[in-house]
C-alpha atoms as a PDB file:
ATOM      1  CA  UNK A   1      66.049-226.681 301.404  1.00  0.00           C
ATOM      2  CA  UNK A   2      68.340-224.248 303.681  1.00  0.00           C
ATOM      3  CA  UNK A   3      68.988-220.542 302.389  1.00  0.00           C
ATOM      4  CA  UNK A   4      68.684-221.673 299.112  1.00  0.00           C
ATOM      5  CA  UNK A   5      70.580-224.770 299.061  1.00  0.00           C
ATOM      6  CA  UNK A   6      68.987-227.461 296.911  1.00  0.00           C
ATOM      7  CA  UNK A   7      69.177-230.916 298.787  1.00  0.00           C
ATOM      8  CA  UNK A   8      70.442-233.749 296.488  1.00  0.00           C
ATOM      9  CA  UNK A   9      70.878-237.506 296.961  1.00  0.00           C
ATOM     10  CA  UNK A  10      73.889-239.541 295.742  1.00  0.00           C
ATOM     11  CA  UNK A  11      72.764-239.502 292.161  1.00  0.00           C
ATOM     12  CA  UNK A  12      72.831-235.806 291.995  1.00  0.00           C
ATOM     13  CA  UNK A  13      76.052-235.576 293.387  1.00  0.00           C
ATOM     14  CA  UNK A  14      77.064-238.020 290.927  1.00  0.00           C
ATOM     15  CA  UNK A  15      75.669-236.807 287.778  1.00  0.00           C
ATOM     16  CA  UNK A  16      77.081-233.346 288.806  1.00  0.00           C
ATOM     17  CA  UNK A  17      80.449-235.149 289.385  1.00  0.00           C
ATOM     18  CA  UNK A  18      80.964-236.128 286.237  1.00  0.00           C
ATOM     19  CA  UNK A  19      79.162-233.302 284.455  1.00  0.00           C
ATOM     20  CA  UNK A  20      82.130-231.412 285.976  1.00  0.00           C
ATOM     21  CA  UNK A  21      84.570-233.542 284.622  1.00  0.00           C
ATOM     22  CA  UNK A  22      83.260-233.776 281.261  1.00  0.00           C
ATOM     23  CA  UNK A  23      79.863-231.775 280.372  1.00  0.00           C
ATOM     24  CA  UNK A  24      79.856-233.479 276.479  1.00  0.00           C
ATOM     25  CA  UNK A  25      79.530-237.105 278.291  1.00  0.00           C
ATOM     26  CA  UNK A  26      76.070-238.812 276.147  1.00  0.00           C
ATOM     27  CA  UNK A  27      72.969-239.312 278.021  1.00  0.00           C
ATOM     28  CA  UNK A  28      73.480-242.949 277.510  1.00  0.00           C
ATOM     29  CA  UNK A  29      77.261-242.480 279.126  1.00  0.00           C
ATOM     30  CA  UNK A  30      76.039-240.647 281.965  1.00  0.00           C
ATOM     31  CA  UNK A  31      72.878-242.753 282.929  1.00  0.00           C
ATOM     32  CA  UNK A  32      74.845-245.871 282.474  1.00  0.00           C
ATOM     33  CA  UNK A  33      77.662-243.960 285.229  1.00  0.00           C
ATOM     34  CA  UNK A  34      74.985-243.279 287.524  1.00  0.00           C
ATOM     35  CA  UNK A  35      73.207-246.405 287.231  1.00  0.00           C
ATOM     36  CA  UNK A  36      69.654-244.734 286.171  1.00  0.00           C
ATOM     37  CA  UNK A  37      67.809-245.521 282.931  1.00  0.00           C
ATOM     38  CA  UNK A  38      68.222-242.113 280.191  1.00  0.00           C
ATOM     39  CA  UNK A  39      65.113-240.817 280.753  1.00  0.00           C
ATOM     40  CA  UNK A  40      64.892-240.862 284.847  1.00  0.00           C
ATOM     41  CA  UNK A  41      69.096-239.594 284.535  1.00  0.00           C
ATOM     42  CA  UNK A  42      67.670-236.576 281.636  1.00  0.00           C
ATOM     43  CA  UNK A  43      64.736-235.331 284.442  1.00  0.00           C
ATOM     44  CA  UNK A  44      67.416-235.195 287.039  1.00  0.00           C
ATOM     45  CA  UNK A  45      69.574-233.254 284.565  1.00  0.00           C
ATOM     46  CA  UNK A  46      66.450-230.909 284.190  1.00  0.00           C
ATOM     47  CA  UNK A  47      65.819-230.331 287.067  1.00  0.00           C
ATOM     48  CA  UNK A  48      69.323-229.389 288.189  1.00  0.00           C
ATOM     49  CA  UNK A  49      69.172-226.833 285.683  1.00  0.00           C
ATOM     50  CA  UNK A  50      65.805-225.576 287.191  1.00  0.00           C
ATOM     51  CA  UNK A  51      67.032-225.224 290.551  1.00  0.00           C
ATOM     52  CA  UNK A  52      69.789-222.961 289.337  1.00  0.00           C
ATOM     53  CA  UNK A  53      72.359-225.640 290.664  1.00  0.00           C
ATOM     54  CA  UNK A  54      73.780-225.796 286.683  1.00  0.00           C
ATOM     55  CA  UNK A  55      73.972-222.553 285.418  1.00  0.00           C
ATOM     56  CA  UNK A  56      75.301-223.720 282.286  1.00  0.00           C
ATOM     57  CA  UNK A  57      77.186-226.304 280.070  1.00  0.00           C
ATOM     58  CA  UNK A  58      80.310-224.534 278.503  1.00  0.00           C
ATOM     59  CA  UNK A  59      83.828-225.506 276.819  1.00  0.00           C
ATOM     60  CA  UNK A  60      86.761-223.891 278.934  1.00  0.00           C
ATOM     61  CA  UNK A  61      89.561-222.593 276.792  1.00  0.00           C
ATOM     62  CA  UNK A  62      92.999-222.541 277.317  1.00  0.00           C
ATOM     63  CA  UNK A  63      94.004-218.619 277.823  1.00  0.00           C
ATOM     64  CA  UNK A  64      97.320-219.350 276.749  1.00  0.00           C
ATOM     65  CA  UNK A  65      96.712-220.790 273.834  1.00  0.00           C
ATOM     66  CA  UNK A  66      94.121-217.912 272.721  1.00  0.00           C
ATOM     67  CA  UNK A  67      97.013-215.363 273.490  1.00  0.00           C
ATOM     68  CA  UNK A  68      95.848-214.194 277.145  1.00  0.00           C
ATOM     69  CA  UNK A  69      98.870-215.161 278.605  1.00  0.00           C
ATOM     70  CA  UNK A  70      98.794-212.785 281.579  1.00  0.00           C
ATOM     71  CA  UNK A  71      96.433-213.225 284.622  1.00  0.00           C
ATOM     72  CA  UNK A  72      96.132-210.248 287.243  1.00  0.00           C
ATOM     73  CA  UNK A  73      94.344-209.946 290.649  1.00  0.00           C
ATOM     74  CA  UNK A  74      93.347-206.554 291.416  1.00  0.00           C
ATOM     75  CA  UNK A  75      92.450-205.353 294.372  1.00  0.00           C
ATOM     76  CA  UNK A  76      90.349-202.659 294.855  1.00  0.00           C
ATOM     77  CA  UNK A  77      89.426-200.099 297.814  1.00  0.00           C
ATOM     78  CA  UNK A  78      86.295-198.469 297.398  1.00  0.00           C
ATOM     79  CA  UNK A  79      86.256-194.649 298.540  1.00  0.00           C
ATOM     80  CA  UNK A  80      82.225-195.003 298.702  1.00  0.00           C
ATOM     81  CA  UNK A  81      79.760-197.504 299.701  1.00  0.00           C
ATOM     82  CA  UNK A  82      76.780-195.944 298.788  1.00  0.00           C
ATOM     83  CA  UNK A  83      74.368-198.224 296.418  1.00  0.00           C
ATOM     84  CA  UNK A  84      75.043-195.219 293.439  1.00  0.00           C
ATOM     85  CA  UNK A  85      78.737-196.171 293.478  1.00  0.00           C
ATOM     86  CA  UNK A  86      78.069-200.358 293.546  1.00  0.00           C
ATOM     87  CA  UNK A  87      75.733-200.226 290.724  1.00  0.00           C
ATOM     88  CA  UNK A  88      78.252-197.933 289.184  1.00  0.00           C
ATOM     89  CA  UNK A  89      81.413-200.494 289.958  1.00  0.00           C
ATOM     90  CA  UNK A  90      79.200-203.476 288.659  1.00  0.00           C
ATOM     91  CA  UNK A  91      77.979-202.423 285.735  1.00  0.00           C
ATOM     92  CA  UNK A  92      81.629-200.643 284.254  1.00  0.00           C
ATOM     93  CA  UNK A  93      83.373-204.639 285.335  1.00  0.00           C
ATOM     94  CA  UNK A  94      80.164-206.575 284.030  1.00  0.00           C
ATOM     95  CA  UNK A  95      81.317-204.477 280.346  1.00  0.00           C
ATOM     96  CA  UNK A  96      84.991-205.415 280.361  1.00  0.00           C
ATOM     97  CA  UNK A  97      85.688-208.754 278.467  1.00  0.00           C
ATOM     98  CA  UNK A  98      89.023-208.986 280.570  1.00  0.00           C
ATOM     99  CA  UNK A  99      87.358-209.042 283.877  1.00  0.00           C
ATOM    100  CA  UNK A 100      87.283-212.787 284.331  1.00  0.00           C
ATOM    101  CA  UNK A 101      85.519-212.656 288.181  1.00  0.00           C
ATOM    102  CA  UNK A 102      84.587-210.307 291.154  1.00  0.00           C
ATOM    103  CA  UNK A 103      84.424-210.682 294.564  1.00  0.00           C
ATOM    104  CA  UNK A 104      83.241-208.147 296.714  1.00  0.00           C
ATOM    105  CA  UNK A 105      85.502-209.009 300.215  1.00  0.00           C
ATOM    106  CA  UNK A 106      85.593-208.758 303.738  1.00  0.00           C
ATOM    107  CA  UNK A 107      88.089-207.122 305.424  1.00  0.00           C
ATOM    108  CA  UNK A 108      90.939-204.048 304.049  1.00  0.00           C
ATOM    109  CA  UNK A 109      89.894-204.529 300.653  1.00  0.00           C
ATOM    110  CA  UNK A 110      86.579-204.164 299.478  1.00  0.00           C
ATOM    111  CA  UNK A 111      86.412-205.951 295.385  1.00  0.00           C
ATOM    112  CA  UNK A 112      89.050-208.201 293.946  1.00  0.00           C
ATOM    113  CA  UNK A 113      88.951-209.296 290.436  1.00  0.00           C
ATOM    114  CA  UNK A 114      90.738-211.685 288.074  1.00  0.00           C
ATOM    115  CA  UNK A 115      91.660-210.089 284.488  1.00  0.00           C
ATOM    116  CA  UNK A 116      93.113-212.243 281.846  1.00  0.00           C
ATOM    117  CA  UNK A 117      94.958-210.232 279.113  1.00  0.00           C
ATOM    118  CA  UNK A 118      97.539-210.543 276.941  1.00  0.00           C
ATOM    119  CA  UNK A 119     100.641-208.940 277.918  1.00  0.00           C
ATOM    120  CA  UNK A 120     101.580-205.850 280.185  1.00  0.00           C
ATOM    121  CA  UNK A 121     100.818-203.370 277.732  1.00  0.00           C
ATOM    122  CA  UNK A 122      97.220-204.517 277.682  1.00  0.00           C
ATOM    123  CA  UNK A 123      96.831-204.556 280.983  1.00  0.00           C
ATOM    124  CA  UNK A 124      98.375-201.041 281.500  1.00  0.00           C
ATOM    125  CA  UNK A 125      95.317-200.301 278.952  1.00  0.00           C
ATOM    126  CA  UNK A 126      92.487-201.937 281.123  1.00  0.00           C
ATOM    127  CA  UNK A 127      94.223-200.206 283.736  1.00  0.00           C
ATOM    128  CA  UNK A 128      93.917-196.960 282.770  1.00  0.00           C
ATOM    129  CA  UNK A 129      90.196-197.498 281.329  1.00  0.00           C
ATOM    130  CA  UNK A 130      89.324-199.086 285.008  1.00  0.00           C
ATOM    131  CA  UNK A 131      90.794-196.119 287.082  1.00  0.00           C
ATOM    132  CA  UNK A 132      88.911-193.368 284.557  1.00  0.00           C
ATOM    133  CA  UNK A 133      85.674-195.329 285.178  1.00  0.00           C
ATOM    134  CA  UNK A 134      85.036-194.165 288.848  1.00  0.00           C
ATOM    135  CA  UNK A 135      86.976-192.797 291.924  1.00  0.00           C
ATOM    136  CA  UNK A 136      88.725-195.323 293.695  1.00  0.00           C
ATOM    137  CA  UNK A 137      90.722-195.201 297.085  1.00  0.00           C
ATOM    138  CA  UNK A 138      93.238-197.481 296.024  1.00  0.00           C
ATOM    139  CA  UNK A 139      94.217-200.573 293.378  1.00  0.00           C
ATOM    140  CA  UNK A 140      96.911-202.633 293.826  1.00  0.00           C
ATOM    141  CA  UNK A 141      97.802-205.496 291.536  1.00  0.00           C
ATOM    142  CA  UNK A 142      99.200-208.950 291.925  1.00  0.00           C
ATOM    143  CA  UNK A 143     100.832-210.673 288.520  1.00  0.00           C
ATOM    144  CA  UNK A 144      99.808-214.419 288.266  1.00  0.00           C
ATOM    145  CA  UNK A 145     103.807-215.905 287.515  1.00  0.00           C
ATOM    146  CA  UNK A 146     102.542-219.671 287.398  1.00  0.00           C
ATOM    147  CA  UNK A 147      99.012-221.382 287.361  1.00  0.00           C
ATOM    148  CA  UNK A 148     100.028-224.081 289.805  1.00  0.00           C
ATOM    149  CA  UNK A 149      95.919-225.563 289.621  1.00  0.00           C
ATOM    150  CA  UNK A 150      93.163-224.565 288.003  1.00  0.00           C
ATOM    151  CA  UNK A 151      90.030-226.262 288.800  1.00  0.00           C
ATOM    152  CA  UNK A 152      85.801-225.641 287.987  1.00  0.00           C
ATOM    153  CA  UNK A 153      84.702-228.925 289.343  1.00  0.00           C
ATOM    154  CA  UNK A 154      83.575-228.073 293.391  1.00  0.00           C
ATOM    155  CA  UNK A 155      84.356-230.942 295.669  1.00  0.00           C
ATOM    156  CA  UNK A 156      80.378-232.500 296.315  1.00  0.00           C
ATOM    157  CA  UNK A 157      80.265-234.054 299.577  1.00  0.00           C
ATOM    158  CA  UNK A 158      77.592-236.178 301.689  1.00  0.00           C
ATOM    159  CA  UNK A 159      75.310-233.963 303.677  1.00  0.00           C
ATOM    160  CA  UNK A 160      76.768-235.235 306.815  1.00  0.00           C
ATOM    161  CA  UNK A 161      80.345-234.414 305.769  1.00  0.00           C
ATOM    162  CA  UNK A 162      79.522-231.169 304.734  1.00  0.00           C
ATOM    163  CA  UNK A 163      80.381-229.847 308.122  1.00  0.00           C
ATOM    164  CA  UNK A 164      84.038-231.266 308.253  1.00  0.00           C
END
């Protein structure tokens, strides 16, 4: 294992294939994909989910169709980089439902997050509740206009094409 990667043969790369695809796929579906019996396919499944290579089986919604119809990347500037104000920044975004994911980034911006919310006027609301949470040097915002893709499943490649 390198720096925490988890080595995995073809059958791994398989079952996570298609567990990417479709996570509700039977045991019987899946084994029979794979070409394992259910219980050799099931300890593979296990142990995936040991290793902290699945983190978890879940149904993705549409955000449209729940009324979140508005997607925003914010970019932040932190003014500090002290470990007070990181545990600070992490735990305010880890409490709001409309932060979808945050990066912390290299180079002239330092966090950028994706927030899902309804319309402008709730966003101008998790605006104003972000910037009264903690000093910040600067926050710019980008409006999503069109999902063009949209994509969990990671590409899985052969360990000798991982390079390329």
């Amino acid at each position: 294992m390198r720096s925490g990667v988890r080595e995995m043969d073809r059958i791994d790369r398989k079952i996570l294939a298609l567990l990417q695809v479709d996570a509700t796929l039977s045991l019987a579906e899946l084994s029979d994909k794979v070409g394992l019996s259910q219980t050799p396919c099931w300890k593979r499944i296990q142990k995936l989910e040991q290793d902290g290579v699945i983190l978890s089986r879940v149904a993705l919604v549409s955000p449209e169709r729940i009324g979140l119809g508005l997607t925003v990347f914010v970019s932040i500037e932190s003014p500090d980089h002290s470990q007070a104000w990181i545990a600070r920044f992490s735990a305010a975004v880890e409490a709001m439902p409309e932060v979808m994911d945050v990066y912390r980034m290299a180079g002239d911006v330092d966090y950028m997050l994706r927030v899902v919310v309804a319309d402008m006027a709730e966003y101008d609301r998790f605006y104003k509740r972000l910037i009264g949470e903690f000093p910040m040097k600067n926050v710019s915002s980008r409006f999503a206009m069109e999902r063009v893709k949209s994509t969990t499943a990671y590409a899985l490649r052969e360990p000798d094409q991982a390079g390329r």
